[in-house]
N, C-alpha and C. Protein backbone atom coordinates (compact mmCIF):
# COMPACT_ATOMS: atom_id res chain seq x y z
N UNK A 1 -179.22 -36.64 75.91
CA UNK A 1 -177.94 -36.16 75.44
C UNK A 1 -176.91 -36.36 76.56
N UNK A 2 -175.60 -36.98 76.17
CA UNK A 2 -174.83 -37.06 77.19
C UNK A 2 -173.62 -36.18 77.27
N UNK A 3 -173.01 -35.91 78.58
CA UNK A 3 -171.96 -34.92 78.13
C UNK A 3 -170.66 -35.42 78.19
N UNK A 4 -169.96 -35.22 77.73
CA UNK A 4 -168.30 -36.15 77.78
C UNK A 4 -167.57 -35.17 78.24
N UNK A 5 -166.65 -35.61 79.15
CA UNK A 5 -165.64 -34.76 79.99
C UNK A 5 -164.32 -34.85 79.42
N UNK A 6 -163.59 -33.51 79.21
CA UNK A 6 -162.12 -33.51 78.87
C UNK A 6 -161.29 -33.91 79.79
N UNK A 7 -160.77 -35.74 79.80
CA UNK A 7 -160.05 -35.79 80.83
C UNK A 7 -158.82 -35.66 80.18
N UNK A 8 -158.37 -34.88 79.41
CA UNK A 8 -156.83 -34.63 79.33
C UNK A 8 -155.60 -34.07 80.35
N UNK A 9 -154.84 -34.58 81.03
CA UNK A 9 -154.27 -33.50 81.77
C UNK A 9 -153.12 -33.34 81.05
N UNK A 10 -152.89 -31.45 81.81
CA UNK A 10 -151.28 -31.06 80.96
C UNK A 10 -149.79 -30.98 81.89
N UNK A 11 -149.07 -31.33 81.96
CA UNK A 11 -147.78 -31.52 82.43
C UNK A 11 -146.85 -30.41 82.92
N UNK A 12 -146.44 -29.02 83.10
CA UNK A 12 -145.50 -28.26 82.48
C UNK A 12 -144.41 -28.85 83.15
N UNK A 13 -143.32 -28.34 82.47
CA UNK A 13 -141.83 -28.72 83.00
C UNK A 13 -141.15 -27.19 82.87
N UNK A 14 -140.57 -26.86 83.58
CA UNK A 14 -139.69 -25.42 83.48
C UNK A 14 -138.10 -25.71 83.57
N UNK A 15 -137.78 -25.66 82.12
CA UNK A 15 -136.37 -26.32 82.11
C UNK A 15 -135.02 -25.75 82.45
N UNK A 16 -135.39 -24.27 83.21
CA UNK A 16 -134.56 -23.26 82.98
C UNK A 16 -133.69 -24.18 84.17
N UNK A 17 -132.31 -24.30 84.07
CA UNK A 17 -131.24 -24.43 85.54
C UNK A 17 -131.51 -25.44 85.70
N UNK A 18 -131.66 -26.51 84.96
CA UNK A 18 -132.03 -28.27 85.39
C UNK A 18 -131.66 -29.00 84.29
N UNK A 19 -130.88 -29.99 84.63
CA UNK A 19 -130.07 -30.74 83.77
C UNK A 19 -130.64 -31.14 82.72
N UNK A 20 -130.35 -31.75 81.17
CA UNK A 20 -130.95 -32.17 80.37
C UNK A 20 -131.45 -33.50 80.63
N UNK A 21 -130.98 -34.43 81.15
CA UNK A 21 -131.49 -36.24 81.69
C UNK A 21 -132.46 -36.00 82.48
N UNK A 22 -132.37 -34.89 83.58
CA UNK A 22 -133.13 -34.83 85.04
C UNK A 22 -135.01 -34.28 83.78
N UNK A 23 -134.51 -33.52 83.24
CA UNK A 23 -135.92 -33.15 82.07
C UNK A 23 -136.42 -34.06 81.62
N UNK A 24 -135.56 -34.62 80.26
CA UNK A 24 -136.07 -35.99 79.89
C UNK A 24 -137.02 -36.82 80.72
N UNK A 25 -135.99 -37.26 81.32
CA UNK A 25 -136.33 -38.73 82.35
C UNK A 25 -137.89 -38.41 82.78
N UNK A 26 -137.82 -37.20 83.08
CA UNK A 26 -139.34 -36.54 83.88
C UNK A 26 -140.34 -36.35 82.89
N UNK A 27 -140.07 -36.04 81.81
CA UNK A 27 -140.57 -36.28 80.41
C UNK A 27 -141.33 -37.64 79.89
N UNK A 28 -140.04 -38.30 79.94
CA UNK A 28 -140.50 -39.71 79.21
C UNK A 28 -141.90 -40.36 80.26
N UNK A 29 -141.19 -40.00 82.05
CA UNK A 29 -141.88 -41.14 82.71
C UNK A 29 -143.52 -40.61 82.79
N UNK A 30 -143.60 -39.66 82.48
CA UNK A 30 -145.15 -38.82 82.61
C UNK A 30 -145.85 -39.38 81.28
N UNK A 31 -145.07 -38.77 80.09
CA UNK A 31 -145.91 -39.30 78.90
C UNK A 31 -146.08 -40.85 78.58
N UNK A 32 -145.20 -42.02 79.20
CA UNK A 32 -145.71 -43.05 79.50
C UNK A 32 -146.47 -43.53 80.15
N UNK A 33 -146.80 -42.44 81.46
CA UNK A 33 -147.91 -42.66 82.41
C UNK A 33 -147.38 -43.47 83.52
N UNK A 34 -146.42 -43.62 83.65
CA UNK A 34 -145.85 -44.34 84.95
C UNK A 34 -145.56 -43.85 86.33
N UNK A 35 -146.42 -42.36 86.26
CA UNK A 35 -146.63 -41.24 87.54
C UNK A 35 -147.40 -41.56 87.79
N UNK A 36 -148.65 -42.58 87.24
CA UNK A 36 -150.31 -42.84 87.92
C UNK A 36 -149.93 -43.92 88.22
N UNK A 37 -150.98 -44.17 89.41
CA UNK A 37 -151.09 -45.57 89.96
C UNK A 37 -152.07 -46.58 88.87
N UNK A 38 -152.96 -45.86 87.83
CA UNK A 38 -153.35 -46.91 86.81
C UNK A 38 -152.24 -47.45 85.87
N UNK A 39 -151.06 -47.05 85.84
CA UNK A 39 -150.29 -47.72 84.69
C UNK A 39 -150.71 -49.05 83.97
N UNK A 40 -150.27 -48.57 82.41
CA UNK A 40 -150.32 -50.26 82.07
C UNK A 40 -149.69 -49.94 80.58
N UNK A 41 -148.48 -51.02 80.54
CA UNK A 41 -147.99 -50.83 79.03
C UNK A 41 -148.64 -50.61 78.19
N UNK A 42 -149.55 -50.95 77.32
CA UNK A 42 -150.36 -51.29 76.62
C UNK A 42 -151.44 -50.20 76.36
N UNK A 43 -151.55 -49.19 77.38
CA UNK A 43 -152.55 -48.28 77.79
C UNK A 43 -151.83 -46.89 76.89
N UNK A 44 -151.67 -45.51 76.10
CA UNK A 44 -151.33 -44.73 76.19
C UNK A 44 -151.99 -43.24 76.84
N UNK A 45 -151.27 -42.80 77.94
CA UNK A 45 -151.79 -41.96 78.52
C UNK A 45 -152.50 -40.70 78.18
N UNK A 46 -153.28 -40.38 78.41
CA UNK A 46 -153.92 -38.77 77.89
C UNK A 46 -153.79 -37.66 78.63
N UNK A 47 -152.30 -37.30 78.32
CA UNK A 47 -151.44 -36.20 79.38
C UNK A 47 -151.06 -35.57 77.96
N UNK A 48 -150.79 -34.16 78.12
CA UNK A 48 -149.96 -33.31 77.18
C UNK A 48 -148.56 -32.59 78.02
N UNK A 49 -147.32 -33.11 77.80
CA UNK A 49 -146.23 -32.56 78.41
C UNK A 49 -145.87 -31.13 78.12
N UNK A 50 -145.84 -30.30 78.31
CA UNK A 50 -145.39 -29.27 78.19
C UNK A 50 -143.67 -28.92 78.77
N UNK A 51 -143.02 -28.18 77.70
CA UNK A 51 -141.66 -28.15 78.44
C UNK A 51 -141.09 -26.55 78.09
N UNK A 52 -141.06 -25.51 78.93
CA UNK A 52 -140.71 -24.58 78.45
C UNK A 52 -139.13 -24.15 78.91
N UNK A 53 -138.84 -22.75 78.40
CA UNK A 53 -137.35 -22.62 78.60
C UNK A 53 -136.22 -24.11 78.31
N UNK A 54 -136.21 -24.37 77.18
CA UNK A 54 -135.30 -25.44 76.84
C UNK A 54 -134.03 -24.57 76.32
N UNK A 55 -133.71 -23.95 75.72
CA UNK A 55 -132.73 -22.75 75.64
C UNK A 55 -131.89 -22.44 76.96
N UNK A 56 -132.53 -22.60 78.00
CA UNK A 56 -132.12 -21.78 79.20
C UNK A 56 -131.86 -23.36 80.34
N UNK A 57 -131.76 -24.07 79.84
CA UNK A 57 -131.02 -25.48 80.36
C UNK A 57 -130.01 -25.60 80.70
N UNK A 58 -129.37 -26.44 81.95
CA UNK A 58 -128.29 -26.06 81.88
C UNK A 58 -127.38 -27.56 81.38
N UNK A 59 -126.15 -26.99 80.54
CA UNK A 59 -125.89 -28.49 80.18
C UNK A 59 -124.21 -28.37 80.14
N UNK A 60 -123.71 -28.92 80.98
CA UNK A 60 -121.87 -28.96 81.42
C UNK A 60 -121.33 -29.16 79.73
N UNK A 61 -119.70 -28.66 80.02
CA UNK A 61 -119.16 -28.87 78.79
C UNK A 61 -118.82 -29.92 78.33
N UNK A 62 -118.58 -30.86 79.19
CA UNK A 62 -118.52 -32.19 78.91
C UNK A 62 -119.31 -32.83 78.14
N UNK A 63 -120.98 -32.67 78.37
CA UNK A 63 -122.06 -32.85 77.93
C UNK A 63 -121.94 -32.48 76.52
N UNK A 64 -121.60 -31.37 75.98
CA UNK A 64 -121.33 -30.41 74.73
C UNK A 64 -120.68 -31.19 73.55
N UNK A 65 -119.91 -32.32 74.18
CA UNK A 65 -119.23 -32.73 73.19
C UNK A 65 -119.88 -33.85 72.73
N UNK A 66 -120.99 -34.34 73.28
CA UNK A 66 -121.33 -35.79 72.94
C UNK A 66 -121.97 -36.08 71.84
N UNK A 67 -122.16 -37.34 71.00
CA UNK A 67 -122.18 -37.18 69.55
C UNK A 67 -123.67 -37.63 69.41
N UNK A 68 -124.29 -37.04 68.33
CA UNK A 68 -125.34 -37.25 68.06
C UNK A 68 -125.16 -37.76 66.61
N UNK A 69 -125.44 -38.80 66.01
CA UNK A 69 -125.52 -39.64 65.34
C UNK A 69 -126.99 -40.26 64.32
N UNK A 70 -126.53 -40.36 63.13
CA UNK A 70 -128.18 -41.00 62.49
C UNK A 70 -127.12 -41.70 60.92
N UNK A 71 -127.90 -42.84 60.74
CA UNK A 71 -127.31 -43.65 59.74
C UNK A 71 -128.63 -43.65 58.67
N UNK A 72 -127.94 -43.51 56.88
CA UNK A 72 -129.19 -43.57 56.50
C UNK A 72 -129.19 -45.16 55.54
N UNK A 73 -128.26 -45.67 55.88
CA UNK A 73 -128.54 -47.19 55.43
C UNK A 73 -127.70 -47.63 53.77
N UNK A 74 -127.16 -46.35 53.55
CA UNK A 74 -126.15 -46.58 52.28
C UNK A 74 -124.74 -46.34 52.62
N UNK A 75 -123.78 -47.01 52.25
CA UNK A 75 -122.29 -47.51 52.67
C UNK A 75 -122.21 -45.66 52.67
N UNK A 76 -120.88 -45.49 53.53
CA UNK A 76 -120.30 -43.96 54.22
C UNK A 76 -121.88 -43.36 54.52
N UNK A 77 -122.76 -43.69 55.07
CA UNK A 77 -124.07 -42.62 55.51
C UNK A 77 -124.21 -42.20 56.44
N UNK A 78 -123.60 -42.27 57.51
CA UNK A 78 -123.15 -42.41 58.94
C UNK A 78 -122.96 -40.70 58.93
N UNK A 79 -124.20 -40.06 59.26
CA UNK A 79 -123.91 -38.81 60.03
C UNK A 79 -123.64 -38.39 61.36
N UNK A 80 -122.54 -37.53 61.82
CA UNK A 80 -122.22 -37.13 63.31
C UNK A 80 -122.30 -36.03 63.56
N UNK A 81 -122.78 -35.27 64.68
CA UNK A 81 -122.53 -33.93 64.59
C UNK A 81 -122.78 -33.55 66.82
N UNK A 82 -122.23 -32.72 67.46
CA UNK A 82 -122.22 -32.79 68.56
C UNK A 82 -123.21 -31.96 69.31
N UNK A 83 -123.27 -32.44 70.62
CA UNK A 83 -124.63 -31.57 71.24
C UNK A 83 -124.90 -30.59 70.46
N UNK A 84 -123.47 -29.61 71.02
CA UNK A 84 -123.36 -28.08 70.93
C UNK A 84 -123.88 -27.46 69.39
N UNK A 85 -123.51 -28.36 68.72
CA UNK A 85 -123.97 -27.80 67.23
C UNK A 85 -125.14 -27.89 66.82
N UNK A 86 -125.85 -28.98 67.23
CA UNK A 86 -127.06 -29.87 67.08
C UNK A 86 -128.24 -28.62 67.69
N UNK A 87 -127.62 -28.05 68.39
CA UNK A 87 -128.42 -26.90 69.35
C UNK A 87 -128.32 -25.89 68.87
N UNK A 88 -127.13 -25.84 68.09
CA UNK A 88 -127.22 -24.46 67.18
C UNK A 88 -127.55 -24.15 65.65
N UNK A 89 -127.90 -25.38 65.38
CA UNK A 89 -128.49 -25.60 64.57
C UNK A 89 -129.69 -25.65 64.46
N UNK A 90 -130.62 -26.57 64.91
CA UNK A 90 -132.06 -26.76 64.82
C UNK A 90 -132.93 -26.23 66.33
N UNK A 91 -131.66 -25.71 67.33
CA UNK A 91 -132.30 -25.28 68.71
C UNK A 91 -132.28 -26.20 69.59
N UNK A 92 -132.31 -26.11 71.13
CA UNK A 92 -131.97 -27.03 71.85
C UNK A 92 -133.11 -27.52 72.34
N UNK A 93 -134.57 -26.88 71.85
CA UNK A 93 -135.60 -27.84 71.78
C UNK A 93 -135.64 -29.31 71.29
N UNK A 94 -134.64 -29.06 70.20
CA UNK A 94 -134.31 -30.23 69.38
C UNK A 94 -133.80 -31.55 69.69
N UNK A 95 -132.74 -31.06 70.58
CA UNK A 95 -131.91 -31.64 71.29
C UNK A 95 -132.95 -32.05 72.57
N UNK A 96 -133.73 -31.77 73.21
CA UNK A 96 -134.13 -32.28 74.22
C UNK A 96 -135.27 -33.33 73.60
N UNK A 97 -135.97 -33.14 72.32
CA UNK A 97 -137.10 -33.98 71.71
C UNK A 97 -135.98 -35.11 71.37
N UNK A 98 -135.19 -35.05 70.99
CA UNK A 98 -134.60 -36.45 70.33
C UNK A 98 -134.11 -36.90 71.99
N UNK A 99 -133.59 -36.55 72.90
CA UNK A 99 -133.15 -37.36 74.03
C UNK A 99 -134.31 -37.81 74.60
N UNK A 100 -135.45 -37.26 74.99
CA UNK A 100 -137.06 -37.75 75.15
C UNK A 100 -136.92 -39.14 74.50
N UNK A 101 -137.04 -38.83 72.91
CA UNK A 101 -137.40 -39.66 71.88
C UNK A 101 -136.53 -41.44 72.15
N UNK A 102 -135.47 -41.20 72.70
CA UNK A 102 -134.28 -42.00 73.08
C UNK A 102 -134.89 -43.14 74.08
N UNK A 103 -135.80 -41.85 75.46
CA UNK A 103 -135.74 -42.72 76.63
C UNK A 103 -137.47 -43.48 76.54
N UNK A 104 -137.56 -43.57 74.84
CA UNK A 104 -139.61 -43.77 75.29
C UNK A 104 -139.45 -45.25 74.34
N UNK A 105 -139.95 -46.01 74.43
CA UNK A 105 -139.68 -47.81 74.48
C UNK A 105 -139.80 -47.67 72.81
N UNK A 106 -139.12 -48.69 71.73
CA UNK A 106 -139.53 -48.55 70.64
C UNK A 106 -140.38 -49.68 70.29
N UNK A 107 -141.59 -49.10 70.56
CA UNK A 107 -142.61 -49.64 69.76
C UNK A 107 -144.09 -48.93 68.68
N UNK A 108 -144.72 -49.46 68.55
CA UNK A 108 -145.58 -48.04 67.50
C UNK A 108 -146.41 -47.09 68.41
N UNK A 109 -146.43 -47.15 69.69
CA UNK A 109 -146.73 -46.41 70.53
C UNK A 109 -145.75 -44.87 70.58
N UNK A 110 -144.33 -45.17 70.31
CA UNK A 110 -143.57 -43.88 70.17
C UNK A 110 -143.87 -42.71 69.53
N UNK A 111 -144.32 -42.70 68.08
CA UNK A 111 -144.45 -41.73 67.32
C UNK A 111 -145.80 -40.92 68.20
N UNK A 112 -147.05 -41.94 68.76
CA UNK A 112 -147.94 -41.06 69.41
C UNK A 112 -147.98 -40.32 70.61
N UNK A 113 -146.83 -40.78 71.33
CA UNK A 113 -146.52 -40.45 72.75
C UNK A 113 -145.57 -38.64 71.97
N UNK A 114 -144.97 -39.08 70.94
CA UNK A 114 -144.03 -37.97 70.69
C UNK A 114 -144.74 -36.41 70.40
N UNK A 115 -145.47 -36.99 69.98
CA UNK A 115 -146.65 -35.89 69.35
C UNK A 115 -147.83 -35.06 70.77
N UNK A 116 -147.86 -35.76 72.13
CA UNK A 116 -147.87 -35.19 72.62
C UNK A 116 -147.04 -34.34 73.80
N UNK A 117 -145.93 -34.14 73.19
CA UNK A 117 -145.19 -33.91 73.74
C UNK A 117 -144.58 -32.22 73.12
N UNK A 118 -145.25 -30.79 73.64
CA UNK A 118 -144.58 -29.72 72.90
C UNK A 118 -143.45 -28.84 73.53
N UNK A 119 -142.33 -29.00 72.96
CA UNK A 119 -141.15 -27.88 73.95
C UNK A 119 -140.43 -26.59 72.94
N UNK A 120 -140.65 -25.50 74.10
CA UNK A 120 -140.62 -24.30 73.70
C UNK A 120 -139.58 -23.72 74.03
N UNK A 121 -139.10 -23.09 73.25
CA UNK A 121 -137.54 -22.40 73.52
C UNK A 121 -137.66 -21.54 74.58
């Protein structure tokens, strides 16, 4: 009988007082695996990111206004709506999974990288 080892490792991020990009960025480059010296495109890593205090982020007013955007492919479909609302709406967990979602390469590797990825208000 053989025994198999859980090599999963988990990530945390503590988002409280740290910019939303400076998160991300630290986000994306872990769940791509580009913190190990094994990297390899092609490879997807077996890390679970953890990101807590996303609520408690800090994000300038400038930042507040920027547009978040999704088209659904029929003439006038073009939805807009801004940080600030986007956060008060669905939570600023939300807002930090779609900027993640932004900085991770589009290929069919995305949707699985996304999924390990959980952030908590």
């Amino acid at each position: 009988m053989t025994t198999t080892e859980n090599t999963t490792r988990t990530h945390t991020i503590d988002a409280a007082d740290k910019r939303l990009g400076k998160i991300a960025t630290e986000a994306a480059t872990v769940l791509m695996g580009k913190d190990q010296a094994t990297f390899a495109k092609h490879v997807i890593e077996d890390v679970i990111v953890k990101i807590e205090n996303a609520s408690k982020m800090d994000i300038p007013e400038k930042k507040k206004s920027e547009i978040y955007q999704s088209y659904s492919g029929y003439p006038g479909g073009r939805r807009t709506e801004t940080l600030e609302h986007l956060g008060k709406r669905l939570g600023y967990a939300e807002v930090l999974r779609r900027t993640i979602e932004g900085m991770l390469p589009n290929n069919k590797h995305k949707k699985r990288l996304m999924k390990q990825l959980t952030v908590s208000e």
